[in-house]
Protein backbone atom coordinates (compact mmCIF):
# COMPACT_ATOMS: atom_id res chain seq x y z
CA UNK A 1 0.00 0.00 0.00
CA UNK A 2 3.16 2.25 0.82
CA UNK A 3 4.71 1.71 -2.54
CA UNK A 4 1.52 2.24 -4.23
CA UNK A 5 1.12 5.27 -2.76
CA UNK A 6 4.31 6.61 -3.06
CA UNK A 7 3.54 5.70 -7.12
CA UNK A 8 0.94 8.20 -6.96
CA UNK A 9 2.54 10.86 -5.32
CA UNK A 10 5.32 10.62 -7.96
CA UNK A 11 3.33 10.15 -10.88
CA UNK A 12 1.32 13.10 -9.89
CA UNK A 13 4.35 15.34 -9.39
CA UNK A 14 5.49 14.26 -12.77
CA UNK A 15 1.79 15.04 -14.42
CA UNK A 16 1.84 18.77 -12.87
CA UNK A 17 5.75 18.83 -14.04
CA UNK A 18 4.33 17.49 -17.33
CA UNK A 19 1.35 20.18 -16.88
CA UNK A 20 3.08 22.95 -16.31
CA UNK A 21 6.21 22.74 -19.12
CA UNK A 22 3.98 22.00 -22.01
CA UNK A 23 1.74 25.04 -20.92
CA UNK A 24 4.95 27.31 -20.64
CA UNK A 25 6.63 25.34 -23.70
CA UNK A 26 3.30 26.42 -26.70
CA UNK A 27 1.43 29.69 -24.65
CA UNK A 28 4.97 31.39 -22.55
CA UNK A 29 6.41 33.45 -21.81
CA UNK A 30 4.09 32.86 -18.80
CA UNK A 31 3.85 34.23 -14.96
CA UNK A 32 3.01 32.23 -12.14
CA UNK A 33 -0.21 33.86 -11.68
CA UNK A 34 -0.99 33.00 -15.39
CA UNK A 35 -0.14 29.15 -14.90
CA UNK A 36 -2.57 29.57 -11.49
CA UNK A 37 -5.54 30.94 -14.00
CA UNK A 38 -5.14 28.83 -16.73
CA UNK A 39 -4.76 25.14 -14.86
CA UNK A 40 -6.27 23.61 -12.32
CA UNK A 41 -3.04 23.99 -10.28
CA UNK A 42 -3.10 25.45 -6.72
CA UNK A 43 -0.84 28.42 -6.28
CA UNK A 44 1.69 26.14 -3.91
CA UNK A 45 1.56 23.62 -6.48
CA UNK A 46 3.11 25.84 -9.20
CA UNK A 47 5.15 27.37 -7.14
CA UNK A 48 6.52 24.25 -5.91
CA UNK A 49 6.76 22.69 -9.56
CA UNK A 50 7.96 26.00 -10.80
CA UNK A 51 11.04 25.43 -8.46
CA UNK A 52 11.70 22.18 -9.87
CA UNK A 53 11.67 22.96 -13.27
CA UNK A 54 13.75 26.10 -12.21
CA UNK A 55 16.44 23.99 -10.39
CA UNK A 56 16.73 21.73 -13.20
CA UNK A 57 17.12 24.10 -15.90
CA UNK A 58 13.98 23.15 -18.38
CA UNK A 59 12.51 26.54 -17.39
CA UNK A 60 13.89 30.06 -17.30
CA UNK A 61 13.18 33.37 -16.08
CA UNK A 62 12.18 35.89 -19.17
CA UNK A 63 11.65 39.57 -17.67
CA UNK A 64 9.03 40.91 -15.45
CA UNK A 65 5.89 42.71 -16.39
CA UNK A 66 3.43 45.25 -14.02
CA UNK A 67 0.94 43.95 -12.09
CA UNK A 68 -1.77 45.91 -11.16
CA UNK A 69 -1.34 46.95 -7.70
CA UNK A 70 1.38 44.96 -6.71
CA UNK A 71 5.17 43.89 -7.64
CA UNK A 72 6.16 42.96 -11.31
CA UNK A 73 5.77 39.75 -12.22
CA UNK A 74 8.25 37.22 -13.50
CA UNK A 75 8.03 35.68 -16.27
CA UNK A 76 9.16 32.22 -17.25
CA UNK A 77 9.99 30.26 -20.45
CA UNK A 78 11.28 26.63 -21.25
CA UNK A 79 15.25 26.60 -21.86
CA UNK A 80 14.84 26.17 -25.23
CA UNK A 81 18.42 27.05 -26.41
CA UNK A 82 19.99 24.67 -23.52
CA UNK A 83 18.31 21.89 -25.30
CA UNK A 84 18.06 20.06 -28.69
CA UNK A 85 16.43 17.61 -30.91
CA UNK A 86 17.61 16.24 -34.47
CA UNK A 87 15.15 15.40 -37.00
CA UNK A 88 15.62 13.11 -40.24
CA UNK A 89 13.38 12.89 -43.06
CA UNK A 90 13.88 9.76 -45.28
CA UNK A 91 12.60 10.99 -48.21
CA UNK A 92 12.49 8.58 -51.67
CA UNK A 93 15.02 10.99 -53.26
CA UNK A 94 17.77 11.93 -50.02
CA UNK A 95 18.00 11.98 -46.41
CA UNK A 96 17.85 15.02 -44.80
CA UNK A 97 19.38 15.65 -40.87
CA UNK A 98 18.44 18.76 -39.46
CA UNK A 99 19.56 20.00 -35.63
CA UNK A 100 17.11 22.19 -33.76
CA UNK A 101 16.83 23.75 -30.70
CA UNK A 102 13.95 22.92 -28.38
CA UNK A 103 11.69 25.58 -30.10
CA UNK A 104 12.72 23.79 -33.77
CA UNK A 105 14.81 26.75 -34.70
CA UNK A 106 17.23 24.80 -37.38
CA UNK A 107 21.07 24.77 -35.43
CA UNK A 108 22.73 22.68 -38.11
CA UNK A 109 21.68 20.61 -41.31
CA UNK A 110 23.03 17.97 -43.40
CA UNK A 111 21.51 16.28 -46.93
CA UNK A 112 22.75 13.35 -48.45
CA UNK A 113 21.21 11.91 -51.83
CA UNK A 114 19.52 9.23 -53.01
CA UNK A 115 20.48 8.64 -56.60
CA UNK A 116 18.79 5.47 -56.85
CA UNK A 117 16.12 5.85 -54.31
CA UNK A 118 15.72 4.87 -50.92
CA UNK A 119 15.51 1.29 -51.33
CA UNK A 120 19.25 0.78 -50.34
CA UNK A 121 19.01 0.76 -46.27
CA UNK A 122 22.43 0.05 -46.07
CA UNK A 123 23.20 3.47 -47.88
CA UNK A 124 19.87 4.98 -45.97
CA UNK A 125 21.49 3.82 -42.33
CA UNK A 126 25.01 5.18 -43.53
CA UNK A 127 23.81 8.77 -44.11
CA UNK A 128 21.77 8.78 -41.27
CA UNK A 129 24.94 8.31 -38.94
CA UNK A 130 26.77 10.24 -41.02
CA UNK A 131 24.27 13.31 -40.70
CA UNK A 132 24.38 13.16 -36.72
CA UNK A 133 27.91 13.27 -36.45
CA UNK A 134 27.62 16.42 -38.99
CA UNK A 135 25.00 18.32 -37.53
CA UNK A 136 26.81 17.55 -34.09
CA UNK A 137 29.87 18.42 -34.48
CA UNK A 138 28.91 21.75 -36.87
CA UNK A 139 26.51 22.85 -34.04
CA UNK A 140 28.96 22.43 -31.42
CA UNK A 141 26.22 21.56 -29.19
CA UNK A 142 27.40 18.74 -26.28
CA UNK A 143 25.26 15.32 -26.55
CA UNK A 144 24.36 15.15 -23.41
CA UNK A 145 22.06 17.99 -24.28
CA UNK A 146 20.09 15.93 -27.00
CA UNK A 147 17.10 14.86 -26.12
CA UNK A 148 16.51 12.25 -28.98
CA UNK A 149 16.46 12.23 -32.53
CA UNK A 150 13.58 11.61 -34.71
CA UNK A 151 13.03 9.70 -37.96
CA UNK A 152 10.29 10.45 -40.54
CA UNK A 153 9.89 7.80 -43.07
CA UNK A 154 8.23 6.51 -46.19
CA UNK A 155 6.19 3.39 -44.85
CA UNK A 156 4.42 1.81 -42.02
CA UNK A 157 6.11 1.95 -38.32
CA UNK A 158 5.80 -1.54 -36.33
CA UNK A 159 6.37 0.39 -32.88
CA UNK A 160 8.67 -2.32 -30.83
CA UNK A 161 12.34 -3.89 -30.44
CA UNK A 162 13.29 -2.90 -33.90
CA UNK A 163 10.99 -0.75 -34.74
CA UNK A 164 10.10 -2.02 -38.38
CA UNK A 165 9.33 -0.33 -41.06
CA UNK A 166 6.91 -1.28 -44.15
CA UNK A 167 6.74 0.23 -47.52
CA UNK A 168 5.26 -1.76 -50.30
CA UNK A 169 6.00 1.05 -52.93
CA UNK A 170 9.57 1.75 -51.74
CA UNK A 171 10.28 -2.31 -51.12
CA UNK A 172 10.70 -2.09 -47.18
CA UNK A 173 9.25 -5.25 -45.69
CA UNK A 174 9.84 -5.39 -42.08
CA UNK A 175 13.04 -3.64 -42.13
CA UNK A 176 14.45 -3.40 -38.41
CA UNK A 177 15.50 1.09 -39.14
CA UNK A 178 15.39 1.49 -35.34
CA UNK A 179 17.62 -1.64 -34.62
CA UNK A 180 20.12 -0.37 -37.36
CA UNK A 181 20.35 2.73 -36.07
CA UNK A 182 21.26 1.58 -32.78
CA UNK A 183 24.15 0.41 -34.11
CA UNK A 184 25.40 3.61 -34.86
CA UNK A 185 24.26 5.89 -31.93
CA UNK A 186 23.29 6.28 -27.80
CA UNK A 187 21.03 8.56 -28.41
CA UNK A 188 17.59 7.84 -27.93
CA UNK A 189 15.41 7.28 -30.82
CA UNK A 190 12.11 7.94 -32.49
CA UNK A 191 10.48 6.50 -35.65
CA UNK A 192 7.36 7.04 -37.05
CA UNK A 193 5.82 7.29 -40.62
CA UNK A 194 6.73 10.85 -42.23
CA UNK A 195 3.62 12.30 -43.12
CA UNK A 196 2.45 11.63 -39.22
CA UNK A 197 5.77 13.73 -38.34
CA UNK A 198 4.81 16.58 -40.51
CA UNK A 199 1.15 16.59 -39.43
CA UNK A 200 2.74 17.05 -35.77
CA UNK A 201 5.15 20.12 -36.99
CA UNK A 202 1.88 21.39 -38.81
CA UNK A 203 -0.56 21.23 -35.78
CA UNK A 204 1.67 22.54 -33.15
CA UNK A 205 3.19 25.49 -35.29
CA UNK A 206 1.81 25.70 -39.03
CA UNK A 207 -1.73 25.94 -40.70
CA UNK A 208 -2.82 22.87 -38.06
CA UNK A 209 -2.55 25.52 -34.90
CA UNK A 210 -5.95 25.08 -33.23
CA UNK A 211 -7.65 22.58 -35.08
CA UNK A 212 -9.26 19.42 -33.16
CA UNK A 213 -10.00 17.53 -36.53
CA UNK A 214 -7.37 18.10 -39.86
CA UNK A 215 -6.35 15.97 -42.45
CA UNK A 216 -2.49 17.26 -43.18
CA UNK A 217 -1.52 15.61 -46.37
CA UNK A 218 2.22 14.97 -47.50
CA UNK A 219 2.87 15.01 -51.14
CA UNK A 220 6.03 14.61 -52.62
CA UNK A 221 7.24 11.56 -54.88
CA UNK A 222 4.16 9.90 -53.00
CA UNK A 223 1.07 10.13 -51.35
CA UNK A 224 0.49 10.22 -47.64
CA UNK A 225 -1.42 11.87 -45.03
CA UNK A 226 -1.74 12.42 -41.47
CA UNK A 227 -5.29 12.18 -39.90
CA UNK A 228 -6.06 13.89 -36.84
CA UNK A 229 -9.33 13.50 -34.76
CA UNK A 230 -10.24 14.56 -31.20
CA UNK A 231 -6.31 16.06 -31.23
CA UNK A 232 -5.38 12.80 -31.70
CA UNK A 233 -3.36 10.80 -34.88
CA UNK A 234 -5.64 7.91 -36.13
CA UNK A 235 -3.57 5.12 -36.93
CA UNK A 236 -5.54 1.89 -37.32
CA UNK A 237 -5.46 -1.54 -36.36
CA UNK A 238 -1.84 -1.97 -38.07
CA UNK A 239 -0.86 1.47 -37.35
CA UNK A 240 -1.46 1.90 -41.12
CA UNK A 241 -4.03 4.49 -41.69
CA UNK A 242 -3.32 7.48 -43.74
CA UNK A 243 -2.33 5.79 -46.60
CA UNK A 244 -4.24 8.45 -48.50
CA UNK A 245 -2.33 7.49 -52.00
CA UNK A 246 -3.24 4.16 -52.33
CA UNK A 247 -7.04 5.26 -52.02
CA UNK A 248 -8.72 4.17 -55.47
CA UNK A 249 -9.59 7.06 -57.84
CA UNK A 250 -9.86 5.26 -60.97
CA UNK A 251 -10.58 1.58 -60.88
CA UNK A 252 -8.40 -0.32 -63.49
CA UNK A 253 -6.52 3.30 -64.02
CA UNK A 254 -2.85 4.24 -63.89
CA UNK A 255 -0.28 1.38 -62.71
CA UNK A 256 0.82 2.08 -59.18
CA UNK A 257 4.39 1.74 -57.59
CA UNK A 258 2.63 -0.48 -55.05
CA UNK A 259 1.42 -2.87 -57.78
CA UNK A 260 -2.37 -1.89 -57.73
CA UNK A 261 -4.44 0.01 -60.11
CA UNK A 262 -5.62 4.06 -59.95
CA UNK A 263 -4.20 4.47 -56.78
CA UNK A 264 -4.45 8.26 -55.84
CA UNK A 265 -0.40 8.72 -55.66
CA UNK A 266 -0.29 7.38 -59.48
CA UNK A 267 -1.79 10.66 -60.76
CA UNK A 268 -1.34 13.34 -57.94
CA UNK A 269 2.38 12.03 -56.82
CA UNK A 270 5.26 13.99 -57.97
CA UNK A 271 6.55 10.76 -60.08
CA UNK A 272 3.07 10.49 -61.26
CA UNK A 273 2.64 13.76 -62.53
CA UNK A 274 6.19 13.16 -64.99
CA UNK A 275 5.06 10.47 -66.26
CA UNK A 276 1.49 11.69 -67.06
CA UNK A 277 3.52 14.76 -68.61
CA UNK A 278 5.83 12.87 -70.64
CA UNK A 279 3.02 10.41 -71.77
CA UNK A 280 0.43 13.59 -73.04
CA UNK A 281 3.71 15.45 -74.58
CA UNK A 282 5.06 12.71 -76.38
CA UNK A 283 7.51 13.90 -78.46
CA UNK A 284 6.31 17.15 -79.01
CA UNK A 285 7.78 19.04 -76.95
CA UNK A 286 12.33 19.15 -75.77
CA UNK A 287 11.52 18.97 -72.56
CA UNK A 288 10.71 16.01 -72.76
CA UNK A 289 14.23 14.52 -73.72
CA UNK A 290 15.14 17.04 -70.62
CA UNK A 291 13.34 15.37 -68.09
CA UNK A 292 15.31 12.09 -67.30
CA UNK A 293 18.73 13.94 -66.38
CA UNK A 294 16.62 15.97 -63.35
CA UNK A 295 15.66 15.08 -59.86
CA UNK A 296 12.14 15.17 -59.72
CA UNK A 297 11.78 18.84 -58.18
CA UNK A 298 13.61 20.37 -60.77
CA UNK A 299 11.65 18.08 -63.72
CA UNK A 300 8.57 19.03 -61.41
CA UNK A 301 9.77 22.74 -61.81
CA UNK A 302 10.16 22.78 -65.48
CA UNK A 303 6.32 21.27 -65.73
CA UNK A 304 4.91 24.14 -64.51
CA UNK A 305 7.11 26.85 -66.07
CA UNK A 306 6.11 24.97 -69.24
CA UNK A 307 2.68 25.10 -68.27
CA UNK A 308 2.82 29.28 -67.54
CA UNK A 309 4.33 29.56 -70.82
CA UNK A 310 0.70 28.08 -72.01
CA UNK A 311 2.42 24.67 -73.24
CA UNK A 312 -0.50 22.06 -73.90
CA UNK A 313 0.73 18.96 -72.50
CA UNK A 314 2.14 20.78 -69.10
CA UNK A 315 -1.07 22.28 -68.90
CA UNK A 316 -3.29 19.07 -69.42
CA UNK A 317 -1.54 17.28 -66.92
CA UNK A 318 -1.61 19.73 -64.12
CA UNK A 319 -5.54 19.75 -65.06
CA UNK A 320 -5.65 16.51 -64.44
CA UNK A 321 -3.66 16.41 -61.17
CA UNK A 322 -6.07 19.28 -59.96
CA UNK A 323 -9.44 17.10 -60.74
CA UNK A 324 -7.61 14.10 -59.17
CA UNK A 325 -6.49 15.74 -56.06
CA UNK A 326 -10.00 17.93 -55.47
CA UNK A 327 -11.75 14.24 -55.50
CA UNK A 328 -9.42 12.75 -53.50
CA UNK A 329 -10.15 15.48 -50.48
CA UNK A 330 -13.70 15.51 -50.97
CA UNK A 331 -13.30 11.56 -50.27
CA UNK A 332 -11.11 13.00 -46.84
CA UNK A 333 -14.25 15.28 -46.16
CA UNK A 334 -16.96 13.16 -46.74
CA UNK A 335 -15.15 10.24 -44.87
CA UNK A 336 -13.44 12.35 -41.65
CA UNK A 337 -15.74 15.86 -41.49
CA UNK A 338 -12.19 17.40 -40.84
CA UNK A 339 -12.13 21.33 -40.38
CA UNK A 340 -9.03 21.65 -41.70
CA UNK A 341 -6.91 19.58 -44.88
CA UNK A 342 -3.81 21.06 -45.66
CA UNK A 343 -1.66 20.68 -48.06
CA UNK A 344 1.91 19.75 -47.73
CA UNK A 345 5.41 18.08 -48.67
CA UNK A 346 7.45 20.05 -51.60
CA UNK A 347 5.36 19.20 -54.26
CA UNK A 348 2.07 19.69 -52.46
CA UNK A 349 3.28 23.21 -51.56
CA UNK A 350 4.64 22.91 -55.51
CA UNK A 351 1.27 22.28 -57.01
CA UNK A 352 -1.22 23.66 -54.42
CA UNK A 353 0.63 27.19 -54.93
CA UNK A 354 -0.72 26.80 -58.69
CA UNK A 355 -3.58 24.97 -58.46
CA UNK A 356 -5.60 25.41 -55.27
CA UNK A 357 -8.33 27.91 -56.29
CA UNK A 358 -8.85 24.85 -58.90
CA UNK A 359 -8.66 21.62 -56.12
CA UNK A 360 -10.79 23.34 -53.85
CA UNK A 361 -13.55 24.10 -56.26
CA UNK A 362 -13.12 20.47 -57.92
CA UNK A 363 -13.51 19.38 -54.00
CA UNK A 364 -16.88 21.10 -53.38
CA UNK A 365 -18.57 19.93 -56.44
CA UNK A 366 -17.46 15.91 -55.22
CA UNK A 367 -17.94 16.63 -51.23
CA UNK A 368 -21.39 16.36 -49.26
CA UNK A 369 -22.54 20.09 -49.55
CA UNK A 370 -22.57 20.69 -45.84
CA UNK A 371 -19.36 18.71 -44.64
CA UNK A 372 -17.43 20.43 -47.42
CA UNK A 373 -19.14 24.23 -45.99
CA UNK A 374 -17.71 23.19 -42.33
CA UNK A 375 -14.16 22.00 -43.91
CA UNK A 376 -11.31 24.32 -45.52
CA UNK A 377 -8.12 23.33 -47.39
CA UNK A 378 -5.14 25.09 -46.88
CA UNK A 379 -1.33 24.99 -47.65
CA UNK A 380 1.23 24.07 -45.09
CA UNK A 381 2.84 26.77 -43.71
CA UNK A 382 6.49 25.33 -42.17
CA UNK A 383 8.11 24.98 -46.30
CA UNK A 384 9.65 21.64 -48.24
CA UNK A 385 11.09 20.46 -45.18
CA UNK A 386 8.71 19.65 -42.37
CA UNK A 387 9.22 16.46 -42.26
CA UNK A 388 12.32 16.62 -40.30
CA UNK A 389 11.06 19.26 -38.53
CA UNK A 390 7.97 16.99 -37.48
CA UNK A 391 10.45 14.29 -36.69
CA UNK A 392 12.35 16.22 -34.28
CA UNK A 393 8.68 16.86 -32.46
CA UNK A 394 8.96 13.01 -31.52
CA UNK A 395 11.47 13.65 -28.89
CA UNK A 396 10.50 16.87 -27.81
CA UNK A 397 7.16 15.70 -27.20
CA UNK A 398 8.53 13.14 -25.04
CA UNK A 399 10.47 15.47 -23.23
CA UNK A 400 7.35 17.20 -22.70
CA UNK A 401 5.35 14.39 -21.89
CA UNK A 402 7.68 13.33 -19.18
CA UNK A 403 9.31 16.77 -18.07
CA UNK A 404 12.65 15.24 -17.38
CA UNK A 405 16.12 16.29 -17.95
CA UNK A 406 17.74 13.67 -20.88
CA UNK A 407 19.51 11.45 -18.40
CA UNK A 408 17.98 8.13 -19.20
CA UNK A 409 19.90 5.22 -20.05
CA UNK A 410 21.37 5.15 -22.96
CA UNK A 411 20.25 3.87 -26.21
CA UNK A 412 16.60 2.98 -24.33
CA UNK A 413 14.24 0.65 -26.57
CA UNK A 414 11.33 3.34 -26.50
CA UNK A 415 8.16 0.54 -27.15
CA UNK A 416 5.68 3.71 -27.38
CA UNK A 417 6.09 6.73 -29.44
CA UNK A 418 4.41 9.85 -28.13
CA UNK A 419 1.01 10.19 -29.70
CA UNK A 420 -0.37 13.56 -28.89
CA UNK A 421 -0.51 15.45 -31.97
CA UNK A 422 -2.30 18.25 -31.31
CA UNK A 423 -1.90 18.24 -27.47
CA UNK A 424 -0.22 22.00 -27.28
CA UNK A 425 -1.22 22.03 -22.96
């Protein structure tokens, strides 16, 4: 009985401690008087977990402002430049490592790419460790002040010992990331499925920022997206949902990379859209012959140039890829009733920047009348490289979650990933 109540006492101190950072880390600078009116938090109770978070250097004082009547009042921030996160986004094309500081201001970055895709884990693994010691040692930052590092990737996460990764279109089937990376670092780490990690970065800072129910979409050589409800991410029974591009749009349509038929990604994907452009142009137009010596966000780039310049096929394609994408959200609306879908990865931001007037009027005329009237689609606000920036959010959320200075055991299986999208305190 002892033991069990000395559990509660602790876990309750670490739930205010929890409380109380997360409030000061999204709303502060904060007072003590504020953190008194906006929790359910007894003045001694701050000011005792205050103290704690003082002592151990999360939290910080930030300048005083007047009270009315009395003596200033201090205010209080997280330590956000004592502390740091890396984020890594796998993409299908390079691996980017960025280093933030605990408010995801970027410290340090690193890209290595893909020439053949990401299909190679060996090579994947070997510029992952290669982009920590980077960032690391071009931040000058000491490790013991990372709190974990983050990993956004292309597939399916199997949280657990080796945290596995699946992803039919990039030919990942059950392969153990977290156990390789393990191999190659003590700090602690976080994987999870990219577009989930940029629908985090999204709702706590970007377009997502006070929405309870969003669809965040990540577009870039494929098709995912990140579906939020009550706060919450939805995953599934196999921690699979928001596989958004392998919807059906067109039954017996355009070949897949994942083997099926008219899968959403085939036409509104950024390797869909080439191909759909080089099949319309044929060989009517150079750029054409052009294409195959770019990366796919410069050949992506040219496409719509050619299309300003009025050039048919450029045009016809990016017509389709606007009536494609407006159905497929009007299949998010009518299915989720989300307030908010917003559009992101670099060639969401790529397209929707051209075509959005287009999607969202293509949208209404598929969606339920009154779920699309409650519903609006936006474009991400955080650039081409949330993802990382998401992934970093996996440790720092953790750190919020359990309000404790990194001093855990080194390279700690983590069994559960934090989950709390949208949870901003």
């Amino acid at each position: 009985m002892a033991e069990r109540a000395m559990r509660t006492v602790r876990d309750l101190r670490r739930s205010n401690r929890s409380l109380l950072l997360k409030r000061l880390y999204f709303s502060g600078p904060l007072s003590r008087q504020d953190l008194i009116d906006t929790t359910s938090l007894s003045a001694a109770s701050v000011s005792n977990v205050v103290g704690g978070l003082l002592e151990d250097g999360l939290v910080i004082e930030a300048g005083a402002v007047e009270s009315e009547g009395g003596r200033p009042r201090i205010l209080l921030r997280v330590n956000s430049a004592a502390w740091h996160a890396i984020g890594v986004d796998v993409g299908e094309t390079r691996v980017l490592v960025e280093l933030f500081t605990l408010d995801l201001s970027v410290a340090a970055r690193a890209m290595y790419p893909l020439p053949d895709g990401c299909g190679d884990v060996d090579l994947v693994v070997k510029h992952i460790h290669n982009g920590l010691r980077t960032v690391i040692a071009e931040s000058g930052v000491r490790a013991d002040s990372i709190i974990g590092v983050g990993v956004g990737v292309p597939g399916v996460v199997e949280h657990g010992l080796d945290g596995a990764v699946y992803g039919q279109s990039i030919g990942w089937d059950g392969v153990p990331l977290e156990h390789l990376l393990r191999q190659g670092t003590d700090l602690p780490l976080y994987v999870d499925n990219g577009a989930t990690t940029l629908g985090q970065a999204e709702m706590w800072f970007g377009a997502g920022r006070g929405a309870r129910d969003a669809v965040i979409a990540l577009i870039g050589s494929g098709v995912g997206a990140c579906v939020v409800t009550g706060g919450a991410p939805y995953r599934g029974t196999g921690r699979s949902a928001g596989e958004w591009g392998h919807t059906t749009v067109q039954v017996d349509g355009q070949l897949c990379r994942c083997g099926s038929r008219g899968c959403l990604e085939a036409y509104v994907g950024a390797e869909g859209v080439i191909a759909g452009y080089r099949e319309l142009a044929g060989t009517r137009d150079g750029l054409v012959q052009d294409l195959p010596g770019l990366d796919e966000e410069a050949a992506l780039g040219r496409i719509l140039a050619a299309a300003d310049r009025g050039e048919p096929a450029a045009q016809e394609v990016l017509a389709r890829t606007a009536l494609y994408l407006g159905a497929g959200i009007a299949n998010l609306i009518n299915l989720f009733n989300p307030e908010r879908i917003i559009l992101g990865g670099w060639a969401g931001l790529a397209l929707g920047a051209r075509l959005l007037p287009r999607v969202r009027e293509i949208a209404g005329q598929y969606s339920l009348r009154h779920a699309y009237a409650h519903s609006e689609i936006v474009l991400g606000r955080l650039g081409p490289d949330a993802v990382a920036r998401g992934a970093a959010t996996l440790p720092v959320a953790r750190f919020l979650a359990t309000a404790t200075l990194p001093g855990r055991a080194q390279g700690e299986v983590l069994l559960e990933q934090p989950d709390a999208v949208a949870d901003i305190g």
